[in-house]
C-alpha atoms as a PDB file:
ATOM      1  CA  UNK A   1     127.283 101.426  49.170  1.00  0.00           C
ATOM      2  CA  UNK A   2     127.011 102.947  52.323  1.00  0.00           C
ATOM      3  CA  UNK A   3     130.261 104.761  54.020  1.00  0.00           C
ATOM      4  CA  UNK A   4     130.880 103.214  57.250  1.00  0.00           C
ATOM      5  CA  UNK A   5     133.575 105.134  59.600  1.00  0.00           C
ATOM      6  CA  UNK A   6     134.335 103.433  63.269  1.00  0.00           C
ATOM      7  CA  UNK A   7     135.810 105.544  65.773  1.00  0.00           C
ATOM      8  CA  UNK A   8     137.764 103.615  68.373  1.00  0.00           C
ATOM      9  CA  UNK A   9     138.550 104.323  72.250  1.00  0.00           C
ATOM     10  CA  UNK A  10     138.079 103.483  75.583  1.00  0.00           C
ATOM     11  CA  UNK A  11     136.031 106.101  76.488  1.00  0.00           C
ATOM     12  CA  UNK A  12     136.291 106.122  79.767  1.00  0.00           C
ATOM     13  CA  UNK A  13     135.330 108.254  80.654  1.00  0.00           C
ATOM     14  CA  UNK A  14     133.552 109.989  77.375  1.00  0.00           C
ATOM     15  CA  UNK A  15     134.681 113.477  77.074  1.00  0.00           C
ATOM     16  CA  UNK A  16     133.428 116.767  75.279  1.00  0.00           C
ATOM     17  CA  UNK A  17     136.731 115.850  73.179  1.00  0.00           C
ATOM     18  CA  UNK A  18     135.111 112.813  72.850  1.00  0.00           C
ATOM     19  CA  UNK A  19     131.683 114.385  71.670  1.00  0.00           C
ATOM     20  CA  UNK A  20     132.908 117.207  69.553  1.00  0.00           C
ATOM     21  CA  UNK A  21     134.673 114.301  67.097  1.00  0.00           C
ATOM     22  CA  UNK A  22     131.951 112.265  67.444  1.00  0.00           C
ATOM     23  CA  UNK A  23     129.804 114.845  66.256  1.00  0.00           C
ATOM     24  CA  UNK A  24     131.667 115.880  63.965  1.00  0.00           C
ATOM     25  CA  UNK A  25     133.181 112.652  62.237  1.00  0.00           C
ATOM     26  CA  UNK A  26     128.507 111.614  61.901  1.00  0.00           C
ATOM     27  CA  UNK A  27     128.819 114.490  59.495  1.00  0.00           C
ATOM     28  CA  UNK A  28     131.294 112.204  57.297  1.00  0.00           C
ATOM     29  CA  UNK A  29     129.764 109.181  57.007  1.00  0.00           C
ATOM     30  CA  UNK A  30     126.788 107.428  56.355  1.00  0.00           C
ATOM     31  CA  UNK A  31     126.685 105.151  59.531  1.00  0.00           C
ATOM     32  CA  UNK A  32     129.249 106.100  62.390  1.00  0.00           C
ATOM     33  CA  UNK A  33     130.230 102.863  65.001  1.00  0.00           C
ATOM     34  CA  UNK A  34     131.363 104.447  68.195  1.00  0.00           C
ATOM     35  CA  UNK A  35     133.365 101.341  70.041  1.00  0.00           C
ATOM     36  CA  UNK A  36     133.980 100.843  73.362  1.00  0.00           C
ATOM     37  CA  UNK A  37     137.621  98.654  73.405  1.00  0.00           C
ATOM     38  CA  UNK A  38     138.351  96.236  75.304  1.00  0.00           C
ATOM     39  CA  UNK A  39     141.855  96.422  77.166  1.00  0.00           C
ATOM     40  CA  UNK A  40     142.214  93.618  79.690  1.00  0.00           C
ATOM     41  CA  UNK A  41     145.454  95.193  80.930  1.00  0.00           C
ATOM     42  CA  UNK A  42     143.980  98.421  81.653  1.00  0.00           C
ATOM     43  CA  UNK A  43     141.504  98.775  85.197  1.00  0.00           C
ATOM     44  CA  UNK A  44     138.827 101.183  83.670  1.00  0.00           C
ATOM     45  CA  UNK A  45     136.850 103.673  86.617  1.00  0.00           C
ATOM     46  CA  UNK A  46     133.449 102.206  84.140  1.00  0.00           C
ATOM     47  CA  UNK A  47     132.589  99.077  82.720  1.00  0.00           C
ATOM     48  CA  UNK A  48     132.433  98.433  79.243  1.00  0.00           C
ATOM     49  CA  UNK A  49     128.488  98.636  79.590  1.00  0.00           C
ATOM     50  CA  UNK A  50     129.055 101.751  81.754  1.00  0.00           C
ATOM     51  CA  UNK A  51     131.074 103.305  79.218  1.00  0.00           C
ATOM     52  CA  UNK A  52     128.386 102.433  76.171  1.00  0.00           C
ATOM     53  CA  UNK A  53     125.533 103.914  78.514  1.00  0.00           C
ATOM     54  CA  UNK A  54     127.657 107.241  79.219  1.00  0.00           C
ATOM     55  CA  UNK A  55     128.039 107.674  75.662  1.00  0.00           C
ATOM     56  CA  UNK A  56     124.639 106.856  74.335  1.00  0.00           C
ATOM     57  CA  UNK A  57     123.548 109.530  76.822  1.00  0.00           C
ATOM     58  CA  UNK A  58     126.051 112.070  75.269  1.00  0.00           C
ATOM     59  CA  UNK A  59     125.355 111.754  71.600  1.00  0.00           C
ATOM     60  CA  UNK A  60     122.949 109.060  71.249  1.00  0.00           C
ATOM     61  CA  UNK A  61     120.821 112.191  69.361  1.00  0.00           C
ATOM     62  CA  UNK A  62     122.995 111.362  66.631  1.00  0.00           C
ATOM     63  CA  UNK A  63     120.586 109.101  64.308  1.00  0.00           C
ATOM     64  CA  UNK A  64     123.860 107.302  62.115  1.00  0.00           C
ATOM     65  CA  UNK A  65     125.637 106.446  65.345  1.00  0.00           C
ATOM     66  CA  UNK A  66     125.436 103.032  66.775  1.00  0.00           C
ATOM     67  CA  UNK A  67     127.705 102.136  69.541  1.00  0.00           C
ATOM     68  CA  UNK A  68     129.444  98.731  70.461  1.00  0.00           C
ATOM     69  CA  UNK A  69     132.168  96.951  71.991  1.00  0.00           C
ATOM     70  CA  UNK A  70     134.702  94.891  71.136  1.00  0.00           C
ATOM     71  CA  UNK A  71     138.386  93.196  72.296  1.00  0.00           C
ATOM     72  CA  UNK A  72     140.953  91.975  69.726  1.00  0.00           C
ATOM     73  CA  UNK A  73     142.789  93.746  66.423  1.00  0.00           C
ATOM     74  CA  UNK A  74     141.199  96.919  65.571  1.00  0.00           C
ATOM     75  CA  UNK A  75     141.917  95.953  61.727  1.00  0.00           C
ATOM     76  CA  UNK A  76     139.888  92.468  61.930  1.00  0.00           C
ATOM     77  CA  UNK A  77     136.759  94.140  63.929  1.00  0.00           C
ATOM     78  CA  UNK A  78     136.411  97.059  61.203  1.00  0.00           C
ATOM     79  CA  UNK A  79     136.947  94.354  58.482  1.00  0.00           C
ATOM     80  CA  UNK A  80     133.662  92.815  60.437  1.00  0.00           C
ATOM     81  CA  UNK A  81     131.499  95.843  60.346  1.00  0.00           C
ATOM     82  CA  UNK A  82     132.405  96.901  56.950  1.00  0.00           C
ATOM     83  CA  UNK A  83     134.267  99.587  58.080  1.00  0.00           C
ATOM     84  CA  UNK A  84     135.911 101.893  55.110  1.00  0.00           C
ATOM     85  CA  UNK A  85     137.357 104.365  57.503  1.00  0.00           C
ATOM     86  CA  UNK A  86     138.508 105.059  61.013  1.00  0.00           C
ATOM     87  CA  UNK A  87     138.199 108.307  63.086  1.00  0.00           C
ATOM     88  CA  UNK A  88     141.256 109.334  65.349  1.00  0.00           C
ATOM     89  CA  UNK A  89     141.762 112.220  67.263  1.00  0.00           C
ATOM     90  CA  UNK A  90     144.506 114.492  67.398  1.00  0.00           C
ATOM     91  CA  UNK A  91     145.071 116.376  70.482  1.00  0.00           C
ATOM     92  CA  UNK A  92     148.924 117.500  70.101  1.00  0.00           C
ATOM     93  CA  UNK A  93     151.619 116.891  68.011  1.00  0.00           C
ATOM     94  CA  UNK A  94     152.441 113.973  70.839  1.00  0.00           C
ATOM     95  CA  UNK A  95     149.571 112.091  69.584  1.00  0.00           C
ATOM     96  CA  UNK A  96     150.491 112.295  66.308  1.00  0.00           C
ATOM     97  CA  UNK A  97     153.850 109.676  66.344  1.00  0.00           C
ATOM     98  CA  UNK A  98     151.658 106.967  68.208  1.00  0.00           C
ATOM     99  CA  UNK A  99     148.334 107.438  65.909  1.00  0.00           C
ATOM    100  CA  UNK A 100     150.557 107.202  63.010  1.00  0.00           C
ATOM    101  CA  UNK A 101     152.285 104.175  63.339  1.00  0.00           C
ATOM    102  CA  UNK A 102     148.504 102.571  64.122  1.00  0.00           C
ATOM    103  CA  UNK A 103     147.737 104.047  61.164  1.00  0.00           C
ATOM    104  CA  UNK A 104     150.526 101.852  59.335  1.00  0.00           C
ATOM    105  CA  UNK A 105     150.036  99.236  61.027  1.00  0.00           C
ATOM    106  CA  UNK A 106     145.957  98.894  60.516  1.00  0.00           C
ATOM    107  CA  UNK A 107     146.852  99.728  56.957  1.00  0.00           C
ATOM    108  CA  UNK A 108     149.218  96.352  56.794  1.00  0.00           C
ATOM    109  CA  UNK A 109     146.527  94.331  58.639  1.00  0.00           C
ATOM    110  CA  UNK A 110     143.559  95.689  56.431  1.00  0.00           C
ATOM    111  CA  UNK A 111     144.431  97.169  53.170  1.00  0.00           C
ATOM    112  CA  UNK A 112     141.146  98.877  52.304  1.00  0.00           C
ATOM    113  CA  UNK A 113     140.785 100.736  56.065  1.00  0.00           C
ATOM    114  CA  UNK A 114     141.838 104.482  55.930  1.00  0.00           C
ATOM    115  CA  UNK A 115     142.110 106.458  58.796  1.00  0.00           C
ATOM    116  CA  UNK A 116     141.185 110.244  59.114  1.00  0.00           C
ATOM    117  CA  UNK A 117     142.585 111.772  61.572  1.00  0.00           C
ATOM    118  CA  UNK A 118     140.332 114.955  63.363  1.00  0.00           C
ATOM    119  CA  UNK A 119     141.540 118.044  65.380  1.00  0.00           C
ATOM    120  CA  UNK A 120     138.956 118.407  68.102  1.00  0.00           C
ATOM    121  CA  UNK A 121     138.169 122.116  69.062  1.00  0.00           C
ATOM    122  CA  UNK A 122     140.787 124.767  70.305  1.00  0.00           C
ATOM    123  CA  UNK A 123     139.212 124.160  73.709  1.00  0.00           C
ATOM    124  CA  UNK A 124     139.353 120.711  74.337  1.00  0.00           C
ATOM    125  CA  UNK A 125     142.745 120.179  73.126  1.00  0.00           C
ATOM    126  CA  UNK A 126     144.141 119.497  76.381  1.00  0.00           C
ATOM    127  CA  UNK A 127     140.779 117.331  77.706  1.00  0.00           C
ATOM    128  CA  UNK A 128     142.122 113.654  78.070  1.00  0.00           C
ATOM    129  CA  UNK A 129     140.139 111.099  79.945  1.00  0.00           C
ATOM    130  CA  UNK A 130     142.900 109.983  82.283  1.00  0.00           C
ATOM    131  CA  UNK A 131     143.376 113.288  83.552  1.00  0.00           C
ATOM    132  CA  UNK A 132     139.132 114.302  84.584  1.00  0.00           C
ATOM    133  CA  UNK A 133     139.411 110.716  86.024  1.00  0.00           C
ATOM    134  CA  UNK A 134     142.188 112.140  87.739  1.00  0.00           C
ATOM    135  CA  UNK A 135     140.599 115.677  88.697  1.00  0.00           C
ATOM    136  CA  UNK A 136     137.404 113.843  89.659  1.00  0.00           C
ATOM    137  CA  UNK A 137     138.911 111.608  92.084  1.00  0.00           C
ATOM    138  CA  UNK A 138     139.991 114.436  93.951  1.00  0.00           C
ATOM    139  CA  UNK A 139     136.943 115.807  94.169  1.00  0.00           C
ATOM    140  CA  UNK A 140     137.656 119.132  91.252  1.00  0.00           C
ATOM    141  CA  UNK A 141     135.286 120.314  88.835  1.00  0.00           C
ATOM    142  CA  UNK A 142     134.942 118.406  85.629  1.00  0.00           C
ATOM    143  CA  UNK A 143     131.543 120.380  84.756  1.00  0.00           C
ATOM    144  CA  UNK A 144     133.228 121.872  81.615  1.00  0.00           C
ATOM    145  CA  UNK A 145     134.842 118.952  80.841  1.00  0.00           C
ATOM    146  CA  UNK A 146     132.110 116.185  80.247  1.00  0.00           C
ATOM    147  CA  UNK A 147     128.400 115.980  79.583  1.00  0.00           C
ATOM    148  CA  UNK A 148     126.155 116.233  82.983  1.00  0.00           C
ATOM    149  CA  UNK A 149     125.268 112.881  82.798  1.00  0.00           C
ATOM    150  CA  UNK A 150     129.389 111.643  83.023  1.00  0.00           C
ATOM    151  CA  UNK A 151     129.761 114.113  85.526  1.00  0.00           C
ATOM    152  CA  UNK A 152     127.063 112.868  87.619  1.00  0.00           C
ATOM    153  CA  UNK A 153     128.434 109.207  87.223  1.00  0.00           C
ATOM    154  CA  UNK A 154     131.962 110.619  88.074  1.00  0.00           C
ATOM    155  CA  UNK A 155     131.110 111.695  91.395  1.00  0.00           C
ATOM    156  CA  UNK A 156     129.053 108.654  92.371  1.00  0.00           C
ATOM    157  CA  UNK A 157     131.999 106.592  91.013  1.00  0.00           C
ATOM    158  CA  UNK A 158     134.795 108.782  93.722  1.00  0.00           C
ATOM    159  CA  UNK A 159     132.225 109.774  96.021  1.00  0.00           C
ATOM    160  CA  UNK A 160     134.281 109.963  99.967  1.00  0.00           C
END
């Protein structure tokens, strides 16, 4: 049986926080999903298909990463893919209240899903995709911050 982990987010944009747990989180498991979620509440700067293209072009090297989309409970579309596992991130001990109680909460809706929960590197601890959208519609730097390829999308996104 084949260990299947599914790492959640909106990705939008993808960021080299984004990457390094990606990376990382192939390592432990036989087939990683990567899944672009669906928020109809939220207005994202990239489309869902956007989004899936970015990261494909980050770490679509990876050969047991497949990426998708989906909308709806996190617990029923693991329970769909055979998910064993998820893959959170952990910036700061902020994160850590909110990404617990999913935790619970996924664990109540699917009883076989565990969650791991991954420290990205020292240096991206404070990389969030709301704030390079925010540095890149003002027009900063996000070079260090995202793969060339998002970079070059953010600009053509807030070009003036």
């Amino acid at each position: 049986m084949s260990r299947i982990a599914l790492y959640p987010g909106s990705f939008d944009p993808p960021t080299r926080g984004h990457e390094d747990l990606i990376r990382r989180a192939a390592i432990l498991a036989d087939e990683l999903v990567v899944a672009v979620v669906g928020n109809p509440s939220k207005q994202p700067a990239f489309t869902t298909a956007e989004r899936l293209d970015l990261l494909r072009a980050t770490v679509g090297d990876l050969p047991n990463v497949r990426f998708d989309a989906f909308e709806g409970l996190l617990a029923d579309y693991a329970r769909r893919i055979g998910a064993q596992f998820l893959v959170r991130g952990l910036r700061a001990v902020g994160d850590f209240e909110y990404e617990y109680q999913m935790a619970l909460m996924n664990r109540q809706l699917h009883p076989g899903l565990e969650t791991i929960f991954l420290v990205p590197a020292s240096g991206l601890t404070y990389v969030s995709a709301s704030l390079v959208r925010e540095v890149a519609r003002f027009g900063g730097d996000v070079g260090p911050l995202v793969h060339p390829v998002v970079a070059a999308a953010l600009a053509r996104r807030f070009a003036r």
